[in-house]
PDB file of N, CA and C in Angstrom:
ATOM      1  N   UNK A   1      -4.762  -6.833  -2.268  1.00  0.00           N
ATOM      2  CA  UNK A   1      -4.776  -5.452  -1.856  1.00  0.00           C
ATOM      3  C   UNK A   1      -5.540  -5.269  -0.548  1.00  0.00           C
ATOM      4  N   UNK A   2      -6.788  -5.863  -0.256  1.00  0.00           N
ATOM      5  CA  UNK A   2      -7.288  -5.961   0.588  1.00  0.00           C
ATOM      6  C   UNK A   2      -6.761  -6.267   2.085  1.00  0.00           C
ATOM      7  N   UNK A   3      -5.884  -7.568   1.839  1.00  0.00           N
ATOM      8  CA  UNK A   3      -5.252  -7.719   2.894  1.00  0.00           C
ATOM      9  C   UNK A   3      -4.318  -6.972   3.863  1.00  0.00           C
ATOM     10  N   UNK A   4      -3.300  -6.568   2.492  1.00  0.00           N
ATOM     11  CA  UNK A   4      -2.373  -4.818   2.163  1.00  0.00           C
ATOM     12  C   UNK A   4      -2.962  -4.120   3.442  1.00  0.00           C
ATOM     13  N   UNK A   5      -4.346  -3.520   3.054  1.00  0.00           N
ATOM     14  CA  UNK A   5      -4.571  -2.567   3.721  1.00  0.00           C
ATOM     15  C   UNK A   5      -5.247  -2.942   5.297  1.00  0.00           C
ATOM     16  N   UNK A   6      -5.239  -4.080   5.428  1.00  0.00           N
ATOM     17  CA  UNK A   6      -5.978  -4.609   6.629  1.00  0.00           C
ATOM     18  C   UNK A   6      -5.104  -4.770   7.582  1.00  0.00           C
ATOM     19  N   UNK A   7      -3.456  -5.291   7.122  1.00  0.00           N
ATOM     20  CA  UNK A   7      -2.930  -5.467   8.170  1.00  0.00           C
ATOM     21  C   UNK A   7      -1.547  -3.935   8.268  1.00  0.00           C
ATOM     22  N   UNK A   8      -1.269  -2.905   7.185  1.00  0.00           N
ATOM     23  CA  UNK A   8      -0.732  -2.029   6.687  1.00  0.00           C
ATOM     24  C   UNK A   8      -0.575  -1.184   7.897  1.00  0.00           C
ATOM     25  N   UNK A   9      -1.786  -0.583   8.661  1.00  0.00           N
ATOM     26  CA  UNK A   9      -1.647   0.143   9.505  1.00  0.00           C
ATOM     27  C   UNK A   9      -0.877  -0.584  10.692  1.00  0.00           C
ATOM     28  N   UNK A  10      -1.329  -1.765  11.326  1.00  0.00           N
ATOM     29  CA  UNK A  10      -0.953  -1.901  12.276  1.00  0.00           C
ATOM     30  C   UNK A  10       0.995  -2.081  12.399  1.00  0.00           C
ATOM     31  N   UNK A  11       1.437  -2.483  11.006  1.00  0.00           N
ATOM     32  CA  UNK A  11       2.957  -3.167  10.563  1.00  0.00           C
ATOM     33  C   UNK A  11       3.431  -1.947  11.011  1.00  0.00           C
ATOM     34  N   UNK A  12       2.770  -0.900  10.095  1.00  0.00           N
ATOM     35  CA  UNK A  12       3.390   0.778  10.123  1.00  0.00           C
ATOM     36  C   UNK A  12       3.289   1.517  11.342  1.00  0.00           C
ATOM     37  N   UNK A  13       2.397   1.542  12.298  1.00  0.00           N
ATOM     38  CA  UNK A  13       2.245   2.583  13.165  1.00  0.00           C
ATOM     39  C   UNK A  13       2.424   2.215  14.789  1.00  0.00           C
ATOM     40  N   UNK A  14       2.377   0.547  14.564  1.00  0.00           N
ATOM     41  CA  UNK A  14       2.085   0.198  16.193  1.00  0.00           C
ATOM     42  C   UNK A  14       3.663   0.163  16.706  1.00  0.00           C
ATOM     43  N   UNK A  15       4.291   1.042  16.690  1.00  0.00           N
ATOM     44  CA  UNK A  15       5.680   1.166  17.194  1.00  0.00           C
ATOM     45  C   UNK A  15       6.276   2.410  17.711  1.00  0.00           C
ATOM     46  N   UNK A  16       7.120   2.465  18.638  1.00  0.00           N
ATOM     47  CA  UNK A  16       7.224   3.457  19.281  1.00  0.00           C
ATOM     48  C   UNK A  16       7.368   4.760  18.854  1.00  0.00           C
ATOM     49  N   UNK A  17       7.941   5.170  17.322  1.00  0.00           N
ATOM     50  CA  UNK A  17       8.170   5.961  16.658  1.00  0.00           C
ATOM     51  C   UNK A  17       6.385   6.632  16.929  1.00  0.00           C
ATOM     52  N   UNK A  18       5.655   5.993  16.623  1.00  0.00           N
ATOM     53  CA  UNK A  18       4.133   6.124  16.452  1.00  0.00           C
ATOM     54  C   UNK A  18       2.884   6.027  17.393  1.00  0.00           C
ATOM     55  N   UNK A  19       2.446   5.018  17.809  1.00  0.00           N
ATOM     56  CA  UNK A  19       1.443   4.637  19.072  1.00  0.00           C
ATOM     57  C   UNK A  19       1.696   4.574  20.037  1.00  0.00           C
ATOM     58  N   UNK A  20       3.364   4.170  20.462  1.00  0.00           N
ATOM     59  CA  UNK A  20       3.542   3.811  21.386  1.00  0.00           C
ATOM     60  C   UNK A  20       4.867   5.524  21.718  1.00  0.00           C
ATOM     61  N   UNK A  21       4.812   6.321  21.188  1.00  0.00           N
ATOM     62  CA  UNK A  21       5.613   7.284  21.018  1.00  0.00           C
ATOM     63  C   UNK A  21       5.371   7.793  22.787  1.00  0.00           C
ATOM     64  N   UNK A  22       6.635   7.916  23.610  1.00  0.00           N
ATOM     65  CA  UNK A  22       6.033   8.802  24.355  1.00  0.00           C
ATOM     66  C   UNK A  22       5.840  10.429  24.507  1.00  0.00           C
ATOM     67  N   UNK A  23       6.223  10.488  23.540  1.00  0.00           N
ATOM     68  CA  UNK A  23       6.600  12.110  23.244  1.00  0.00           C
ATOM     69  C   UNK A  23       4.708  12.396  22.828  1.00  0.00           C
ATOM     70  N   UNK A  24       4.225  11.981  22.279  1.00  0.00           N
ATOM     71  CA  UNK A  24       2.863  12.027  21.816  1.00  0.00           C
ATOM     72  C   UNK A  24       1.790  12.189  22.773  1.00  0.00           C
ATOM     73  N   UNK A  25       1.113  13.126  22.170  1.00  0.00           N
ATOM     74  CA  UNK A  25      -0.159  13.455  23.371  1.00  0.00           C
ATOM     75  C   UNK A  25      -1.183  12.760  23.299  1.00  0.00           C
ATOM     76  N   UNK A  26      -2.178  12.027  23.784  1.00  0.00           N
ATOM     77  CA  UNK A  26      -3.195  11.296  24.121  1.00  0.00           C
ATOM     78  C   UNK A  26      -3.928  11.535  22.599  1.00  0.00           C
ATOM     79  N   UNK A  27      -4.322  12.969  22.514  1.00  0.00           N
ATOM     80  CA  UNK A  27      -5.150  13.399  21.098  1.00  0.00           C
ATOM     81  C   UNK A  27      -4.435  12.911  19.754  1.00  0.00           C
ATOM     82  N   UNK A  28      -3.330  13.131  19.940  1.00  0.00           N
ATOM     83  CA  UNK A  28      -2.144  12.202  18.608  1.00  0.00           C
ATOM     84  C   UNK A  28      -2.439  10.627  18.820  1.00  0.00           C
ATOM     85  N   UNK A  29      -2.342  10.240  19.891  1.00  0.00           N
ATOM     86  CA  UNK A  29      -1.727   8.691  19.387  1.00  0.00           C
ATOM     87  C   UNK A  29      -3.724   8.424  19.185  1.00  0.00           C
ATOM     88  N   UNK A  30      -4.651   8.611  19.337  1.00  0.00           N
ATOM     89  CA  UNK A  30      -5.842   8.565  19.267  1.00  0.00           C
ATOM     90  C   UNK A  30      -6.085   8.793  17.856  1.00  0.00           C
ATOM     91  N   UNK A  31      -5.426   9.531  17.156  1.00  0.00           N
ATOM     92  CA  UNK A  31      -5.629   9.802  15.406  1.00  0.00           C
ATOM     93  C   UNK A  31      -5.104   8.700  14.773  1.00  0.00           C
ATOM     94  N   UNK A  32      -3.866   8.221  15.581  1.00  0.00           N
ATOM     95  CA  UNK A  32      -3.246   7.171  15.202  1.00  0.00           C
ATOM     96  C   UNK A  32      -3.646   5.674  15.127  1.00  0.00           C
ATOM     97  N   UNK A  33      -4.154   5.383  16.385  1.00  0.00           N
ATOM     98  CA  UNK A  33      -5.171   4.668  16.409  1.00  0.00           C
ATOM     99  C   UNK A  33      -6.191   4.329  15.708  1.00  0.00           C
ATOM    100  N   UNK A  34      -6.733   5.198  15.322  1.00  0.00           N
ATOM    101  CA  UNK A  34      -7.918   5.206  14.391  1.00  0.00           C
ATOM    102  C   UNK A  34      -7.819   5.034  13.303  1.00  0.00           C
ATOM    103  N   UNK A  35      -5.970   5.619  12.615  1.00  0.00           N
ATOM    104  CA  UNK A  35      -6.157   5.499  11.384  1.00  0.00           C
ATOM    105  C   UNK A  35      -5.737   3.607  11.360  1.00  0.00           C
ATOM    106  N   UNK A  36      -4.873   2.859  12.212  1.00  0.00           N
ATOM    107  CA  UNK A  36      -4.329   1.355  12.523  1.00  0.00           C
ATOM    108  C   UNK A  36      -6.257   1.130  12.340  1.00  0.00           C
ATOM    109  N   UNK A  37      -7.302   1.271  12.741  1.00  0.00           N
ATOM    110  CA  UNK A  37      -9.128   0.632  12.832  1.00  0.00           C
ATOM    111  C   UNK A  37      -9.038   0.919  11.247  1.00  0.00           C
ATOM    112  N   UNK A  38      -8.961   2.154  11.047  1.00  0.00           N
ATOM    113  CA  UNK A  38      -9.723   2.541   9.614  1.00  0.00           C
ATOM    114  C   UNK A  38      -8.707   1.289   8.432  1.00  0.00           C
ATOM    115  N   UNK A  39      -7.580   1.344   8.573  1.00  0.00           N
ATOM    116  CA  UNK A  39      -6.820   0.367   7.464  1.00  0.00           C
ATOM    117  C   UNK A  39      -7.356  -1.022   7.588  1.00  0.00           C
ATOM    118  N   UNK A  40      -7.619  -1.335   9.170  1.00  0.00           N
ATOM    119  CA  UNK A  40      -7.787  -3.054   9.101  1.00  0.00           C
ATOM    120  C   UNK A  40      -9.451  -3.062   8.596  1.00  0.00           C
ATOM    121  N   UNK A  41     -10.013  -2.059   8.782  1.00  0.00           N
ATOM    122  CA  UNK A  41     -11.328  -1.930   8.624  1.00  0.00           C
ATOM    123  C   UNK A  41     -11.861  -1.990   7.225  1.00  0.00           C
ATOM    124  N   UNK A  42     -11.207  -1.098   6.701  1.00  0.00           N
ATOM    125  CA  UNK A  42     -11.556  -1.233   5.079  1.00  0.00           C
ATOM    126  C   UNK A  42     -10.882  -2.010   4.395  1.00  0.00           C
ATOM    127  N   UNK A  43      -9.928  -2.823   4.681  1.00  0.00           N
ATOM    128  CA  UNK A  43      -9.179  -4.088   4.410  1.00  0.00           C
ATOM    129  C   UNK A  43     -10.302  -4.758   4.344  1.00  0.00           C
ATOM    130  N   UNK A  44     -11.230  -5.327   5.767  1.00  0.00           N
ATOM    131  CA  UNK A  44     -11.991  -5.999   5.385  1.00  0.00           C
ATOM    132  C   UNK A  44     -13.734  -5.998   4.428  1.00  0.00           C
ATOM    133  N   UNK A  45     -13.558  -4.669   4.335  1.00  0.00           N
ATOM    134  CA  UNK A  45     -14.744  -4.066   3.617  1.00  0.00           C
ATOM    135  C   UNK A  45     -14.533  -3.918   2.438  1.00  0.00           C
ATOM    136  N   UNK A  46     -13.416  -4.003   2.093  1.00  0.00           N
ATOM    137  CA  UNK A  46     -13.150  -3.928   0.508  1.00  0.00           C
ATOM    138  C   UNK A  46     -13.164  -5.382  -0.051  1.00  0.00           C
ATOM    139  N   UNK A  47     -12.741  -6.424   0.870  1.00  0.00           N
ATOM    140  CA  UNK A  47     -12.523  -7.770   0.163  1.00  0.00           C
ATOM    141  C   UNK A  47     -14.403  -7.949  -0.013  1.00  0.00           C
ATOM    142  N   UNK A  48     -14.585  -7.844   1.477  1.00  0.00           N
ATOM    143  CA  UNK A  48     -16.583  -8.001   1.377  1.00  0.00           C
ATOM    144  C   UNK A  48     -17.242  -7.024   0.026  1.00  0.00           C
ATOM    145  N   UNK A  49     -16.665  -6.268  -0.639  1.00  0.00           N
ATOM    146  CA  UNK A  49     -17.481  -5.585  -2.119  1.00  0.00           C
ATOM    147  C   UNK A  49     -16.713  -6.606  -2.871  1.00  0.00           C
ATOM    148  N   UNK A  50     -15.479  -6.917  -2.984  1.00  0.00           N
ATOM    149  CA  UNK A  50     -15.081  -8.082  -3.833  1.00  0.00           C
ATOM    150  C   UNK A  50     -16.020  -9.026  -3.932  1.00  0.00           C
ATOM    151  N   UNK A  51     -16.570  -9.934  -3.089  1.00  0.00           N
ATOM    152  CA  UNK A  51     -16.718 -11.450  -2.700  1.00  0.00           C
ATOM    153  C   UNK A  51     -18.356 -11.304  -2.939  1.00  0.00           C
ATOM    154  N   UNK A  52     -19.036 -10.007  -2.925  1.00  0.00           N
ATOM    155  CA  UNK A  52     -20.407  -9.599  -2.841  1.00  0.00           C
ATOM    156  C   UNK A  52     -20.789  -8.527  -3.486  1.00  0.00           C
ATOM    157  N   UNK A  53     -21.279  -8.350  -4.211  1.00  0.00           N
ATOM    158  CA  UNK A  53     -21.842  -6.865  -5.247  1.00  0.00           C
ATOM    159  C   UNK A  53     -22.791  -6.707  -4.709  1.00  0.00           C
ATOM    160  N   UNK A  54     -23.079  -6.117  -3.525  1.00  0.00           N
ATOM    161  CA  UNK A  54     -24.629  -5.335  -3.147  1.00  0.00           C
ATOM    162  C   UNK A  54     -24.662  -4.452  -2.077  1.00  0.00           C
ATOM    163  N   UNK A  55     -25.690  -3.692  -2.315  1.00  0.00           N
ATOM    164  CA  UNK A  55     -25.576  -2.457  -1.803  1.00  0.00           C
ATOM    165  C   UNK A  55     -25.132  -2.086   0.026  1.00  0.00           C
ATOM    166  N   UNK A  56     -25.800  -3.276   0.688  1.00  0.00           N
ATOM    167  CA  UNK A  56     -25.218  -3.263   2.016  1.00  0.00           C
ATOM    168  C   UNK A  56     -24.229  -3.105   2.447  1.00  0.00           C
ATOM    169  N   UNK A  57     -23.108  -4.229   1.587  1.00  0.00           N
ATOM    170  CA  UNK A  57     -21.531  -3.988   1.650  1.00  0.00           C
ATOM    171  C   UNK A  57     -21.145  -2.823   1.356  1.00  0.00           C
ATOM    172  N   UNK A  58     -21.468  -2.317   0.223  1.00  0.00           N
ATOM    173  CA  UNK A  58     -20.925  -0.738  -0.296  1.00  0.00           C
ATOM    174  C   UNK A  58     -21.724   0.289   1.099  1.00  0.00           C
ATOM    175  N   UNK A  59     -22.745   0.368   1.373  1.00  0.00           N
ATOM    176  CA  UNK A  59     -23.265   1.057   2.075  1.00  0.00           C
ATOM    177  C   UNK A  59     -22.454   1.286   3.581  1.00  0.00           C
ATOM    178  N   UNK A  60     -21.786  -0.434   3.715  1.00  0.00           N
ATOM    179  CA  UNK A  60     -20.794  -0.224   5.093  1.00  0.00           C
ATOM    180  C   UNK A  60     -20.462   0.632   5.478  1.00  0.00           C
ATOM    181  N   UNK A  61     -19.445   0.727   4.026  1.00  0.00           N
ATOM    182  CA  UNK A  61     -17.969   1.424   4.391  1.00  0.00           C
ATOM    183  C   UNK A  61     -18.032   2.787   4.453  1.00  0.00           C
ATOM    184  N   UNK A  62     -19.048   3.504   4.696  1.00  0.00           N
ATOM    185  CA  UNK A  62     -18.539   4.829   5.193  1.00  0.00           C
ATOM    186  C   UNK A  62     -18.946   4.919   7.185  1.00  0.00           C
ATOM    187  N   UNK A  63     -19.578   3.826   7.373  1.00  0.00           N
ATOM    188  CA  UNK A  63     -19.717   3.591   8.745  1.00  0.00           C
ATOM    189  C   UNK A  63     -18.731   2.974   9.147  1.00  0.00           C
ATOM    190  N   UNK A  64     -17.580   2.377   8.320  1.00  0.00           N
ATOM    191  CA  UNK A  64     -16.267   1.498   8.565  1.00  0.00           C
ATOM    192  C   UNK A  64     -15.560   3.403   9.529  1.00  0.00           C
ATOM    193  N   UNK A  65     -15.620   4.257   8.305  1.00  0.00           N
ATOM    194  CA  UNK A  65     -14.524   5.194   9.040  1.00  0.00           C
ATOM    195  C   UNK A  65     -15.329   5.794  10.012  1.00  0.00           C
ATOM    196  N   UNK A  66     -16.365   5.008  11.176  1.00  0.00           N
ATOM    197  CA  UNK A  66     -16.765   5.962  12.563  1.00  0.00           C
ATOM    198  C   UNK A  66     -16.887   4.706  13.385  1.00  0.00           C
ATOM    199  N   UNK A  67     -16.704   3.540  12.658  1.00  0.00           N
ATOM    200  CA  UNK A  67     -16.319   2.532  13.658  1.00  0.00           C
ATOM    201  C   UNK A  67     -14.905   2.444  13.799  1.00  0.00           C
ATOM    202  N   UNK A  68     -14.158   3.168  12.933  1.00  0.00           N
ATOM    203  CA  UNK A  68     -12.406   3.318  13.600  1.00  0.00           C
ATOM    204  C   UNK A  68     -12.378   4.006  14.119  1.00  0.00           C
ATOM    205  N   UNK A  69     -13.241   5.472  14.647  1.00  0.00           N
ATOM    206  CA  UNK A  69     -12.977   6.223  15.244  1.00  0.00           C
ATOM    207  C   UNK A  69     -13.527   5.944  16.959  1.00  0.00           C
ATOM    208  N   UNK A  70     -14.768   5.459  17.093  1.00  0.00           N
ATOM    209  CA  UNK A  70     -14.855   4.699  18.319  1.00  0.00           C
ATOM    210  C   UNK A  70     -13.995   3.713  18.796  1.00  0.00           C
ATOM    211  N   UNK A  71     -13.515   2.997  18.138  1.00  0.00           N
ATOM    212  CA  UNK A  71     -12.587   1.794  18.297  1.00  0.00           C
ATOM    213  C   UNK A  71     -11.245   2.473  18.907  1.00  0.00           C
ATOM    214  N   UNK A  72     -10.603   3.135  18.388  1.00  0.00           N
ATOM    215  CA  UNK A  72      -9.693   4.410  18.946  1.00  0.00           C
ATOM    216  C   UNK A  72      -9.843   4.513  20.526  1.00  0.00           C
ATOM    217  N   UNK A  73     -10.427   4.667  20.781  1.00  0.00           N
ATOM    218  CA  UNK A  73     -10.707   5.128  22.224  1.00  0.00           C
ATOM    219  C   UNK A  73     -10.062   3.822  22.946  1.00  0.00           C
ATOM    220  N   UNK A  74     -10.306   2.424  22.662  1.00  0.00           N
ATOM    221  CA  UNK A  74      -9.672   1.083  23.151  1.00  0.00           C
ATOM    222  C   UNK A  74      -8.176   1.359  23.110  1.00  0.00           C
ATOM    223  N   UNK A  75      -7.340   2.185  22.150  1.00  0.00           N
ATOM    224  CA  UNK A  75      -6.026   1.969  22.108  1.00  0.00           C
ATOM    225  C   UNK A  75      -5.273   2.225  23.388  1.00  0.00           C
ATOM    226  N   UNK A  76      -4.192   1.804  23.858  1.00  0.00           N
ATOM    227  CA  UNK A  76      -3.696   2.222  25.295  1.00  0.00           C
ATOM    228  C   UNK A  76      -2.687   3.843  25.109  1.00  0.00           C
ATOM    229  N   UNK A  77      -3.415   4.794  26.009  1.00  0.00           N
ATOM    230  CA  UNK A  77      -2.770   5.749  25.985  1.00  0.00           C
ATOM    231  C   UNK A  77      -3.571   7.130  25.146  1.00  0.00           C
ATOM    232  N   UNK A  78      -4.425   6.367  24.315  1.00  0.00           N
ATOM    233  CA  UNK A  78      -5.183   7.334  23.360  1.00  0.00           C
ATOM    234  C   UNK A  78      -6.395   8.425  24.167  1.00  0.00           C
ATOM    235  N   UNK A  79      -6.998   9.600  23.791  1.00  0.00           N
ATOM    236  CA  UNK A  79      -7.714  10.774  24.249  1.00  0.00           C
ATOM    237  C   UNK A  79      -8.286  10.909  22.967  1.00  0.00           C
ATOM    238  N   UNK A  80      -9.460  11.505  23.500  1.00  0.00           N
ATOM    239  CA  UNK A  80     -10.386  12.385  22.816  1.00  0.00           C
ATOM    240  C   UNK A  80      -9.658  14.010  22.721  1.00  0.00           C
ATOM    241  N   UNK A  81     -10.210  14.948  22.160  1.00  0.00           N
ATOM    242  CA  UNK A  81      -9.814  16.110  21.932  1.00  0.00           C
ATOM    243  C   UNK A  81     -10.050  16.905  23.356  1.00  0.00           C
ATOM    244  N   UNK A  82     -10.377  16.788  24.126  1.00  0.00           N
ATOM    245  CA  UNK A  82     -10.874  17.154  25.729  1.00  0.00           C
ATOM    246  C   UNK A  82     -10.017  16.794  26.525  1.00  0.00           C
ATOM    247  N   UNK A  83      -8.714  15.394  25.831  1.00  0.00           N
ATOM    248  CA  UNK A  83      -7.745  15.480  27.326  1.00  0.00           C
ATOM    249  C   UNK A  83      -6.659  16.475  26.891  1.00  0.00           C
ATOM    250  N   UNK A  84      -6.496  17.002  25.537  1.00  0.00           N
ATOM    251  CA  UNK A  84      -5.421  18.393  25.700  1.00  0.00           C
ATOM    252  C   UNK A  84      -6.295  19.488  25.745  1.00  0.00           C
ATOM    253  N   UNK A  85      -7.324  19.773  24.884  1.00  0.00           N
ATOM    254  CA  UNK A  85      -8.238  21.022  24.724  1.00  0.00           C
ATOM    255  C   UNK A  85      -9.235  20.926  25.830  1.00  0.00           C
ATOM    256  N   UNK A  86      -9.634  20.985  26.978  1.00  0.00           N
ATOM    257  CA  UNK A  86     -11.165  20.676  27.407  1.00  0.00           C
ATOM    258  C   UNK A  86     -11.794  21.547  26.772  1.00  0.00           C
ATOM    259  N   UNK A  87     -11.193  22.586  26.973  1.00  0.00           N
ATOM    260  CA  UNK A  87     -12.026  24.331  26.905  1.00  0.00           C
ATOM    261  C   UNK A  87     -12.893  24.495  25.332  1.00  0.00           C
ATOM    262  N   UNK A  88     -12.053  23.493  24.410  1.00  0.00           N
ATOM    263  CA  UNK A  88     -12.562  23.940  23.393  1.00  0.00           C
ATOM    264  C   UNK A  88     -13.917  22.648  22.970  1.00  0.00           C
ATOM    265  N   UNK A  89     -14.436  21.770  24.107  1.00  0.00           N
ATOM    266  CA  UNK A  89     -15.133  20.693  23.291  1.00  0.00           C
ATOM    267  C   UNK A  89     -16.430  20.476  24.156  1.00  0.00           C
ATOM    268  N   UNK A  90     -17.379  21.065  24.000  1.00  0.00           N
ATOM    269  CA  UNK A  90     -18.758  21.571  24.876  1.00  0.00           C
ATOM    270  C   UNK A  90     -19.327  20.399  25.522  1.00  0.00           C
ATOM    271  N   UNK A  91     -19.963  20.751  26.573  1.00  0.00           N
ATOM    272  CA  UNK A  91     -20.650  19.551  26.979  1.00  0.00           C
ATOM    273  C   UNK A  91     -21.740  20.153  27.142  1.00  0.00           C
ATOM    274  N   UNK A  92     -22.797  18.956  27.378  1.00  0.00           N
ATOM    275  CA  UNK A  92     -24.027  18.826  27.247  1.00  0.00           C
ATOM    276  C   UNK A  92     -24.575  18.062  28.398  1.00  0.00           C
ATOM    277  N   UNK A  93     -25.150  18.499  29.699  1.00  0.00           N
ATOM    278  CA  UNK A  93     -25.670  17.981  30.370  1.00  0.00           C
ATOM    279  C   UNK A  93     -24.415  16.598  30.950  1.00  0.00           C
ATOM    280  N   UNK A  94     -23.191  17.010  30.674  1.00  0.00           N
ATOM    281  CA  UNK A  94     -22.385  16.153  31.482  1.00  0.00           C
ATOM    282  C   UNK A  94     -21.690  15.320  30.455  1.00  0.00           C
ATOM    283  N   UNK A  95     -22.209  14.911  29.318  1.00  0.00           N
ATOM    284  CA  UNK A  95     -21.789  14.396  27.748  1.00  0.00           C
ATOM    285  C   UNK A  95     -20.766  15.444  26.551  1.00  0.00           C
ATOM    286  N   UNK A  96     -19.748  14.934  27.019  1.00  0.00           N
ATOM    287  CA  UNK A  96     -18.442  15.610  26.099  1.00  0.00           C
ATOM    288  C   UNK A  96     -19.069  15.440  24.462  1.00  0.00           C
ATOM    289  N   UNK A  97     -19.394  16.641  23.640  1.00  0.00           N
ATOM    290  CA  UNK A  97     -19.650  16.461  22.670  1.00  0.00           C
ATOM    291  C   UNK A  97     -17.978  16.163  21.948  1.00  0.00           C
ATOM    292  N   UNK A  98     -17.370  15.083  22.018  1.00  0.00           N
ATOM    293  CA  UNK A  98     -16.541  14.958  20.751  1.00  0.00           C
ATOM    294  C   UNK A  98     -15.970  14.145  19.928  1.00  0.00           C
ATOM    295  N   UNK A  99     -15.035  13.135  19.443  1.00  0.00           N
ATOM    296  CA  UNK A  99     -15.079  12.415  18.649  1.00  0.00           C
ATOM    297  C   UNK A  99     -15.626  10.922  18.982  1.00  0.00           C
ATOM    298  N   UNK A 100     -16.259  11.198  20.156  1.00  0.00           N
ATOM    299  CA  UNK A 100     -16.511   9.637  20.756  1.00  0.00           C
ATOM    300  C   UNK A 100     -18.252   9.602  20.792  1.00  0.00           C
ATOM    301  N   UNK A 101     -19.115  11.122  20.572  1.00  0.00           N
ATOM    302  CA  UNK A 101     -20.180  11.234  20.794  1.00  0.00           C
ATOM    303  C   UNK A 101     -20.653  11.142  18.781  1.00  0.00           C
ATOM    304  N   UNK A 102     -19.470  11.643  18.182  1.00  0.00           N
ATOM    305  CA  UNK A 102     -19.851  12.235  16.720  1.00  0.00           C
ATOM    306  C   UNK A 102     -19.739  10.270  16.122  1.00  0.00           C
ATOM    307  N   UNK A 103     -18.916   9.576  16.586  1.00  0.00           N
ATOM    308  CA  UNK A 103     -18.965   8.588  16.045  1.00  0.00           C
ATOM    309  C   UNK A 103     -20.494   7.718  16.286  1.00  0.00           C
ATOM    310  N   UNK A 104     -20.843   7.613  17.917  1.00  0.00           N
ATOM    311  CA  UNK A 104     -22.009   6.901  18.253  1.00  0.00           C
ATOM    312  C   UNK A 104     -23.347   7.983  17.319  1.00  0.00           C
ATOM    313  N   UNK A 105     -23.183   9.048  16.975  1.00  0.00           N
ATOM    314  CA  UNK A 105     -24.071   9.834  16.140  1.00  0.00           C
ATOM    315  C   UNK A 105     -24.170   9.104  15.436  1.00  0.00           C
ATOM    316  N   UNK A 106     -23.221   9.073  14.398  1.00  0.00           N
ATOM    317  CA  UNK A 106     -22.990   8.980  12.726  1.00  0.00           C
ATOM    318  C   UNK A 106     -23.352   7.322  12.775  1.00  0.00           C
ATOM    319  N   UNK A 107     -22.399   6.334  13.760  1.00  0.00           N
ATOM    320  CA  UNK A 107     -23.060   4.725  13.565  1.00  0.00           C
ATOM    321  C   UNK A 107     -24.874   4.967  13.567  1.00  0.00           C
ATOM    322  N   UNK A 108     -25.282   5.579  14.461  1.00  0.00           N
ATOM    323  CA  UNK A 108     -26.715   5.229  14.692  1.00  0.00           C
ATOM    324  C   UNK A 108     -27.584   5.710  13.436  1.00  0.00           C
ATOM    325  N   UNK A 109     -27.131   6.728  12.943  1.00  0.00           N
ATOM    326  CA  UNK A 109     -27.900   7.921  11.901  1.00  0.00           C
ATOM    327  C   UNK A 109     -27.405   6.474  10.690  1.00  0.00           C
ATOM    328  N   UNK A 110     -26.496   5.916  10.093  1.00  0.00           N
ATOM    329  CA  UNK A 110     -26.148   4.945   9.408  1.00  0.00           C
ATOM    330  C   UNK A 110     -26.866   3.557   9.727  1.00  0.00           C
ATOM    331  N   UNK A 111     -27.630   3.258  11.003  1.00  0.00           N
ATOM    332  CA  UNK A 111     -27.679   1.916  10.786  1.00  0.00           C
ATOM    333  C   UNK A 111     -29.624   2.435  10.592  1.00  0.00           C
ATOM    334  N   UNK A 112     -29.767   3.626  11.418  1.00  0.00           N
ATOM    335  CA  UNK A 112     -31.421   3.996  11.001  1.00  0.00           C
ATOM    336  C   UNK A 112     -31.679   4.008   9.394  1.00  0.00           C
ATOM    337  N   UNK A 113     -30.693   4.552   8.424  1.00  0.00           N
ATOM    338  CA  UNK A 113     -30.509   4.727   6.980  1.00  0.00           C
ATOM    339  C   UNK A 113     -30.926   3.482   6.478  1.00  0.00           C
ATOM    340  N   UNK A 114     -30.135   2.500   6.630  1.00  0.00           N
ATOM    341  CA  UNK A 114     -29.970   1.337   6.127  1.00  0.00           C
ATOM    342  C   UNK A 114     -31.249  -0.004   6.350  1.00  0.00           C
ATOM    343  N   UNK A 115     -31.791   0.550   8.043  1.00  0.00           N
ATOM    344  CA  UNK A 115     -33.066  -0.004   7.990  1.00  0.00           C
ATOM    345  C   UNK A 115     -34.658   0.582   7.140  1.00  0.00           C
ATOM    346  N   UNK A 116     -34.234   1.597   6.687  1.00  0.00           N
ATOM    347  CA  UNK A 116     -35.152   2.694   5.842  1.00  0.00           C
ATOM    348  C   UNK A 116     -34.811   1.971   4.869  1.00  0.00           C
ATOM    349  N   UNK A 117     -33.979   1.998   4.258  1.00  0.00           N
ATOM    350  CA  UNK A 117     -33.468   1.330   3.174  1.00  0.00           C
ATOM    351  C   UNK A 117     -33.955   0.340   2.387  1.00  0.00           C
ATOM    352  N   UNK A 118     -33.836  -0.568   3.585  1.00  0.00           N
ATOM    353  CA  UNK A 118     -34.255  -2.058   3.406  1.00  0.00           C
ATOM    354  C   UNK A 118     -35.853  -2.060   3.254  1.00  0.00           C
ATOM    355  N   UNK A 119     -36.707  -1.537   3.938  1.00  0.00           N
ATOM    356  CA  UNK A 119     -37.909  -1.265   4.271  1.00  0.00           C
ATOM    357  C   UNK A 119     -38.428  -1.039   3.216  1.00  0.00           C
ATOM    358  N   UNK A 120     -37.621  -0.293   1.782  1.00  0.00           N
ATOM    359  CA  UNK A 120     -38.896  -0.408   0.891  1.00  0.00           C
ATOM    360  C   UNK A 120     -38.798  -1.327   0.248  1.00  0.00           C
TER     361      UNK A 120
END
């Protein structure tokens, strides 16, 4: 099953109907993208709770779905919500608050957790 889902996205989506669609706007094929990270991603995070019962592994995988969402940004053709909307996605001193700032959030706030964690 693991595998299933590791290689699932990319079989299904990396084709023109989908990623490579040109009809698709930067902000679409970017969801798309992410969801091709999130399948190969928890493909491999699910075999790692198989192969290992402890809390680190389980603790991953909710940082698995904001490392597909940074990873996204690598796909060719893919946007943040700012190359169709600008108007609607604030900036901050020159820093686009949006799915590329919420992911480097959420990894960092997750790996500070996990060193707390460990610490006691």
């Amino acid at each position: 099953m693991a595998a299933a889902t590791a290689v699932g996205g990319a079989a299904v989506d990396a084709n023109r109907t989908h990623l490579f669609n040109p009809a698709w706007p930067p902000h679409a094929r970017f969801h798309d993208a992410q969801t091709i990270s999130l399948a190969a991603l928890l493909g491999g995070g699910l075999y790692a709770l198989h192969r290992r019962d402890d809390a680190a592994a389980g603790a991953a995988l909710p940082a698995l779905f904001w490392a597909s969402m940074a990873s996204a940004f690598l796909y060719p053709g893919t946007g943040g919500l700012q190359a169709e909307f600008p108007e609607l996605i604030p900036r901050i001193r020159g820093v686009w608050i949006d799915e590329r700032f919420a992911a480097g959030t959420m990894l960092g706030l997750g790996a500070v957790g996990y060193v707390l964690t460990r610490r006691r």
